[in-house]
Structure formats: C-alpha cells, structure tokens
N, C-alpha and C. Protein backbone atom coordinates (compact mmCIF):
# COMPACT_ATOMS: atom_id res chain seq x y z
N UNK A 1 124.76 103.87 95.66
CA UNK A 1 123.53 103.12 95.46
C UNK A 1 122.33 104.01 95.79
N UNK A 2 121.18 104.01 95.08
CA UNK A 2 119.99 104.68 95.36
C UNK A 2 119.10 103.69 96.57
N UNK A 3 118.69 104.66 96.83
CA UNK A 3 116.94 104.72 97.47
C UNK A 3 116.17 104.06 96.95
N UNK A 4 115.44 103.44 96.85
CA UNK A 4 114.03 102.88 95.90
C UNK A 4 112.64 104.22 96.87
N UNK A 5 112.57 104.93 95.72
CA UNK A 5 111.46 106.20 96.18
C UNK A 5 110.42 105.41 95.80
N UNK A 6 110.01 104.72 95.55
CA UNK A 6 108.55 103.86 95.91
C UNK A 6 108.50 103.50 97.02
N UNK A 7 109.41 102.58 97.54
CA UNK A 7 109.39 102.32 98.67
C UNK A 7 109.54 103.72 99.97
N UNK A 8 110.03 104.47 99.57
CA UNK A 8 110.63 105.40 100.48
C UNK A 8 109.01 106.05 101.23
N UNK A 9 108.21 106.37 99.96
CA UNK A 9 106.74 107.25 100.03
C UNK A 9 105.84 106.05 100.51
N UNK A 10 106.36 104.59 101.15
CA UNK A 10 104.98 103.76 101.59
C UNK A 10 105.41 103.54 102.76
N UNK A 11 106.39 103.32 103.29
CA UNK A 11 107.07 103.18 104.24
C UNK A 11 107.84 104.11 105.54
N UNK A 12 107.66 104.41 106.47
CA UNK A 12 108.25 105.10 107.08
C UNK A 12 108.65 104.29 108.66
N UNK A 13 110.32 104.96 108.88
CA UNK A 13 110.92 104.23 110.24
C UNK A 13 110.80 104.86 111.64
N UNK A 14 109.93 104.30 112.75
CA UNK A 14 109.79 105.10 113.56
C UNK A 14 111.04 105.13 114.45
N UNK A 15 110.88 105.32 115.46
CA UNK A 15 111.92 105.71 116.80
C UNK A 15 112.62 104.52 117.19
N UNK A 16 111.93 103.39 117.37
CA UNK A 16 112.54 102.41 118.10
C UNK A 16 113.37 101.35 116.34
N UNK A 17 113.11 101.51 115.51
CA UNK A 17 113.83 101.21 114.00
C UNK A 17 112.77 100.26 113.27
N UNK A 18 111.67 100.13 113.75
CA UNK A 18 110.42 99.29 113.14
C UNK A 18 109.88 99.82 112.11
N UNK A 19 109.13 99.71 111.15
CA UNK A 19 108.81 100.05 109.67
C UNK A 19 107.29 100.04 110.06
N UNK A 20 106.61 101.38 109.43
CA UNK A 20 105.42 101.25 109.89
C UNK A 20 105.18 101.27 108.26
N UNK A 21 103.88 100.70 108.36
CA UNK A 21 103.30 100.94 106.51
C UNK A 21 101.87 101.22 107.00
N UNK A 22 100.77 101.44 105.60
CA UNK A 22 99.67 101.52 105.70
C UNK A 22 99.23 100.56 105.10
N UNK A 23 97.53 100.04 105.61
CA UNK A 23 97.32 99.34 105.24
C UNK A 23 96.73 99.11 103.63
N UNK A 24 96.52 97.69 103.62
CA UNK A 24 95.89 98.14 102.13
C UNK A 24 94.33 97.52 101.79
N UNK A 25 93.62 98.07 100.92
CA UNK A 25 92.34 97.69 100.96
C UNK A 25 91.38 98.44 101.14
N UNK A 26 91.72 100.13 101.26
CA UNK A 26 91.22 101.49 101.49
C UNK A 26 91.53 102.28 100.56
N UNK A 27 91.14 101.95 99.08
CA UNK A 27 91.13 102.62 98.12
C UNK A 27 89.30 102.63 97.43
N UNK A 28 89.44 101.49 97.07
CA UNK A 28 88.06 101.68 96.61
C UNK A 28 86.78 100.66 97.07
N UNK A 29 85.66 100.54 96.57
CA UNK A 29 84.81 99.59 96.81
C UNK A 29 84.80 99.58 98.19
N UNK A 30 84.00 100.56 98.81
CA UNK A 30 84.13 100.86 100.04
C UNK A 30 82.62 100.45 100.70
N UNK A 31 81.61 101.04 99.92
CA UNK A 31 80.20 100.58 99.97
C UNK A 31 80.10 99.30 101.08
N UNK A 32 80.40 98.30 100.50
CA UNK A 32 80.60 96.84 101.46
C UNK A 32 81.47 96.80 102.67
N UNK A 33 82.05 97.29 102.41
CA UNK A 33 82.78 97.21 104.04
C UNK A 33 82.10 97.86 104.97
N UNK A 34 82.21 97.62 106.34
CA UNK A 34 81.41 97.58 107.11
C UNK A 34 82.35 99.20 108.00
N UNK A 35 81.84 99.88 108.72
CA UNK A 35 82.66 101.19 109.28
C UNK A 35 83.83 100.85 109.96
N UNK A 36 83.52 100.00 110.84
CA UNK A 36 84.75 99.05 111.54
C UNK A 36 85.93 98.88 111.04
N UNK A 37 85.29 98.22 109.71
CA UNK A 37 86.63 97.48 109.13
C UNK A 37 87.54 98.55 107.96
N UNK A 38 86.88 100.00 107.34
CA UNK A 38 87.43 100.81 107.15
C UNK A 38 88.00 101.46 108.35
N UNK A 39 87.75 102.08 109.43
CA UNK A 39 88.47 102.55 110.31
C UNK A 39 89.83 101.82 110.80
N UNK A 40 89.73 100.35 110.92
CA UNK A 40 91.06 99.81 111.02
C UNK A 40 92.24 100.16 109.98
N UNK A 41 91.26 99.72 108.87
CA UNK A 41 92.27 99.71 107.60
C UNK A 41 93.22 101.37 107.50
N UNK A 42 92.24 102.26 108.26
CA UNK A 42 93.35 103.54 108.32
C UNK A 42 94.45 103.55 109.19
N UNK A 43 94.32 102.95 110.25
CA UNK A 43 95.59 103.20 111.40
C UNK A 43 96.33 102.39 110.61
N UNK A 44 97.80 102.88 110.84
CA UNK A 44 98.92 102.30 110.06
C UNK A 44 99.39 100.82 111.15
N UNK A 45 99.98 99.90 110.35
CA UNK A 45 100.44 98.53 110.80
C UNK A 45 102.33 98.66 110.89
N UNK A 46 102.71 97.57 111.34
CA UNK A 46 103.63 97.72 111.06
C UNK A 46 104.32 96.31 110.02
N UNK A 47 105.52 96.50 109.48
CA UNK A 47 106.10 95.11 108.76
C UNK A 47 106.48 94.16 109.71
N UNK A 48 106.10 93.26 108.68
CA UNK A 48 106.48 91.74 109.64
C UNK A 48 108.05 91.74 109.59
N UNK A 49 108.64 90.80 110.74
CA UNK A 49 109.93 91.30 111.02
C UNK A 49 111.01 90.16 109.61
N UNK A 50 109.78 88.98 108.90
CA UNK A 50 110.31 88.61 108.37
C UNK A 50 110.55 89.35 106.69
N UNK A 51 110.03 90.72 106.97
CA UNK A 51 110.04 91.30 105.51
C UNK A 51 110.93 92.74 105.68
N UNK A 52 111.49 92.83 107.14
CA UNK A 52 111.95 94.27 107.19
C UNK A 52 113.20 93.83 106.72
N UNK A 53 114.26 93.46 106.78
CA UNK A 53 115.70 93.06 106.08
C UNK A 53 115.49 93.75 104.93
N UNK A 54 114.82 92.97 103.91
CA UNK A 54 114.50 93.32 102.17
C UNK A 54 113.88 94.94 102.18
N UNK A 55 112.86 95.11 103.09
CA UNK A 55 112.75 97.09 102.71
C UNK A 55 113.85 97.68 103.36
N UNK A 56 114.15 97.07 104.14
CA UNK A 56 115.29 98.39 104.80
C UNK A 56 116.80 98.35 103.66
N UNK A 57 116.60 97.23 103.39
CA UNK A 57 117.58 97.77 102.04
C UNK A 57 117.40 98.47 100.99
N UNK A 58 115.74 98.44 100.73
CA UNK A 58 115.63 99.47 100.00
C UNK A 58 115.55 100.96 100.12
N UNK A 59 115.24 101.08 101.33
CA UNK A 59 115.64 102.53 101.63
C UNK A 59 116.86 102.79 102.45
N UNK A 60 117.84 101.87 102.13
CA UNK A 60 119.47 102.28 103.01
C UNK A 60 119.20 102.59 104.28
N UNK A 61 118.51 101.75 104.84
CA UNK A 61 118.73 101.88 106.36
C UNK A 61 119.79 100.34 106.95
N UNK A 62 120.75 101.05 107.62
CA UNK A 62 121.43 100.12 108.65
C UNK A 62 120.55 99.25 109.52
C-alpha cells in the first residue's frame, strides 16, 4: 500500500507521535489581517485527536 505524498508534504510526526500541520489562511490577502494574527497563523498547530486515525493512515504510521 502507498503513502498518500500530499499528505506526507503537509503533515509531519513529532517525538511524542502527535501530527503537527500548518496552519491555513497564510497564503494570500494578507493586507487585512492584522500582524498578530499573521504571526500566529505561522507557528505550526497540531491535529485534532479526532482526525489523527484517518491521516496516520495515510501516511502508514502505526
């Protein structure tokens, strides 16, 4: 069975087995947002625990 490489390049598993992602909403139309709320949007989040099951199957993690 494959990998899903979409998923593989948004997603990454840290140390303790939690899924960190980035956020989203820091692409364009930036003008309006306020500095604050771009600076958040860069630090990475992590997945909710009710959505890690479904990615971690997509990238074959146990």
């Amino acid at each position: 069975m494959k990998s899903n490489r979409g998923a593989m390049k948004r997603f990454a598993l840290t140390g303790s087995g939690m899924l960190k992602r980035k956020h989203a909403y820091k692409s364009h139309i930036l003008t309006k947002k306020t500095n604050k709320r771009k600076r958040n949007l860069t630090k990475s989040g992590l997945v909710h625990h009710a959505d890690e099951r479904r990615i971690k199957e997509l990238l074959l993690v146990k």
